[in-house]
Protein backbone atom coordinates (compact mmCIF):
# COMPACT_ATOMS: atom_id res chain seq x y z
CA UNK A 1 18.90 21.29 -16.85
CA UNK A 2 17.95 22.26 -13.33
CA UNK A 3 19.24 19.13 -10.84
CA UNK A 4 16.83 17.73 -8.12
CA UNK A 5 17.37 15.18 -5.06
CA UNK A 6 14.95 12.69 -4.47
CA UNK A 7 13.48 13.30 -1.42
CA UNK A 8 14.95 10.86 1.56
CA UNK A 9 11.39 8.85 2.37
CA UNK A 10 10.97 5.24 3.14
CA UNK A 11 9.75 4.58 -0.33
CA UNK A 12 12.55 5.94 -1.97
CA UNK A 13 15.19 4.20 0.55
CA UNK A 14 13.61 0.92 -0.35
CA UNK A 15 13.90 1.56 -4.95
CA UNK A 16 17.71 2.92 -4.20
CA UNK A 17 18.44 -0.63 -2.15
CA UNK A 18 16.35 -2.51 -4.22
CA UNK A 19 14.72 -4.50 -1.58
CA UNK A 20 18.01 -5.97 -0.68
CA UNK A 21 19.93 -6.00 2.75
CA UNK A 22 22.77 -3.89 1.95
CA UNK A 23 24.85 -6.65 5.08
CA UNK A 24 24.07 -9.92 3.83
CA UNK A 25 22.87 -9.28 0.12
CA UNK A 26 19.47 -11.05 0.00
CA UNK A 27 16.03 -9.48 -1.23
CA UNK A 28 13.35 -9.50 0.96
CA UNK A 29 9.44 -8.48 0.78
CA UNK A 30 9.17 -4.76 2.78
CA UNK A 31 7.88 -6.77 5.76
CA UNK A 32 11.36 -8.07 6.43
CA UNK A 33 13.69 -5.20 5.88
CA UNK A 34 14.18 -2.47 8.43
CA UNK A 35 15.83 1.44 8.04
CA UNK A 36 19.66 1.25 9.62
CA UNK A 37 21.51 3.83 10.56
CA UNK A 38 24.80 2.58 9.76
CA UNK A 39 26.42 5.12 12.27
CA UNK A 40 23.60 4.77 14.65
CA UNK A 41 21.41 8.02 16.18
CA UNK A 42 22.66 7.03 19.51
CA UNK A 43 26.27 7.54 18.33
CA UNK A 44 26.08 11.07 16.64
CA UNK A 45 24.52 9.52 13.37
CA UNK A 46 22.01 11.40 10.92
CA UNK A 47 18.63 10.38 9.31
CA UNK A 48 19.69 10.59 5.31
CA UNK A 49 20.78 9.30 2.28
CA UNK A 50 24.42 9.05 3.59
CA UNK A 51 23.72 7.34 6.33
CA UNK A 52 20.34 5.13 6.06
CA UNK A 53 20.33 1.43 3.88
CA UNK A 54 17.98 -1.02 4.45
CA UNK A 55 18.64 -4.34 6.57
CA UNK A 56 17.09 -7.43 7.21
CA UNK A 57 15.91 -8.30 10.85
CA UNK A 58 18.38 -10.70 11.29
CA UNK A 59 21.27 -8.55 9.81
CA UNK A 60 19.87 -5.71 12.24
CA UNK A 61 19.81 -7.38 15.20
CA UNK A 62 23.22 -8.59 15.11
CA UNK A 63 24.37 -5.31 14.47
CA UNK A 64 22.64 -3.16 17.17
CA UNK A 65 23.45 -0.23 18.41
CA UNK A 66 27.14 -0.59 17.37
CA UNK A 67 28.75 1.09 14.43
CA UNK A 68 30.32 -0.85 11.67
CA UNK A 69 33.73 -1.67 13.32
CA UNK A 70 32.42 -3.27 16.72
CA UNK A 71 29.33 -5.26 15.11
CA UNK A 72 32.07 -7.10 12.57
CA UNK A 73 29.47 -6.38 9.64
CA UNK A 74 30.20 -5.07 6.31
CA UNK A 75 27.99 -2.86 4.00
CA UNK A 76 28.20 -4.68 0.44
CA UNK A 77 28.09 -0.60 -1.20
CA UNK A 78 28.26 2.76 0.76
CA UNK A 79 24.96 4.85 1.14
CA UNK A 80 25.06 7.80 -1.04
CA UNK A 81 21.64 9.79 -2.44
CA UNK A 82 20.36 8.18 -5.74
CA UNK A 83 21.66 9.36 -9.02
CA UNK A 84 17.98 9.79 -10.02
CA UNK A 85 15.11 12.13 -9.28
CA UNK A 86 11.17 11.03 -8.68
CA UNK A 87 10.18 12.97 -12.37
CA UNK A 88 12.70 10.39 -14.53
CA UNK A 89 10.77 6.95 -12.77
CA UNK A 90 7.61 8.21 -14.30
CA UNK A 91 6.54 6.02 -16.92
CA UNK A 92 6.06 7.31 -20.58
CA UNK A 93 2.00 7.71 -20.21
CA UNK A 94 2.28 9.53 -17.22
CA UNK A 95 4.16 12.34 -18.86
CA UNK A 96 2.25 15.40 -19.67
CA UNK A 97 1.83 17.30 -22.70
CA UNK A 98 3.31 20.39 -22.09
CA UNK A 99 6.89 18.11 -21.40
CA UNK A 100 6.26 17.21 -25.53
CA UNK A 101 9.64 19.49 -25.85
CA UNK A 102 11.94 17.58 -24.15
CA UNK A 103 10.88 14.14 -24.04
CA UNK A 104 10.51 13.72 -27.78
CA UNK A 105 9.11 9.77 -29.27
CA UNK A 106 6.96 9.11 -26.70
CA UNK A 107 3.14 9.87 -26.67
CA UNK A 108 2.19 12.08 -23.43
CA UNK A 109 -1.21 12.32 -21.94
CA UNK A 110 -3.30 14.92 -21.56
CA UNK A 111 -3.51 17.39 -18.63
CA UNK A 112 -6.49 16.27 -17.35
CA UNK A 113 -5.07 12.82 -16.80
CA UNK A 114 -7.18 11.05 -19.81
């Protein structure tokens, strides 16, 4: 079966971290988290799956434009891409017909959407 990597977007960034700053540990709404780059852009660092978690505006601040070392914080898992691809969070009804071959006991809808 043909492998696929989820696509780095702010969406996806937010289901791998489960709403949760990857610093301190608490879940937050979306309205209180905020993309880090845990080596920051200023520093060299990269926009991507390896280097992007999610952090709460506190946790943020403190950090700042400082790698990991100087800002004394401590990332609770390393960033790595997801182990998961956009097609396998689609729920059972929203699989199409035509996918009948391979995703066998579950009842697919049509093409057409209905």
């Amino acid at each position: 079966m043909p492998t696929c990597t989820a696509p780095f977007t702010r969406r996806n960034l937010f289901q791998r971290d489960a709403h949760t700053c990857q610093y301190c540990g608490k879940r937050y709404p979306a309205d209180r988290l905020s993309v880090d780059h845990v080596l920051p852009r200023s520093r060299g660092g990269h926009t991507g799956w390896d280097n992007c978690v999610l952090a709460c505006v506190r946790c943020n601040s403190s950090k700042g434009d400082r790698d990991l070392k100087l800002s004394g914080l401590r990332l609770r898992r390393p960033p790595r891409p997801p182990r998961w691809t956009p097609y396998l969070n689609l729920r059972p009804s929203e699989w199409l017909e035509s996918w009948s071959p391979f995703t066998t006991g579950y009842e697919p809808r049509s093409a057409t959407g209905s």
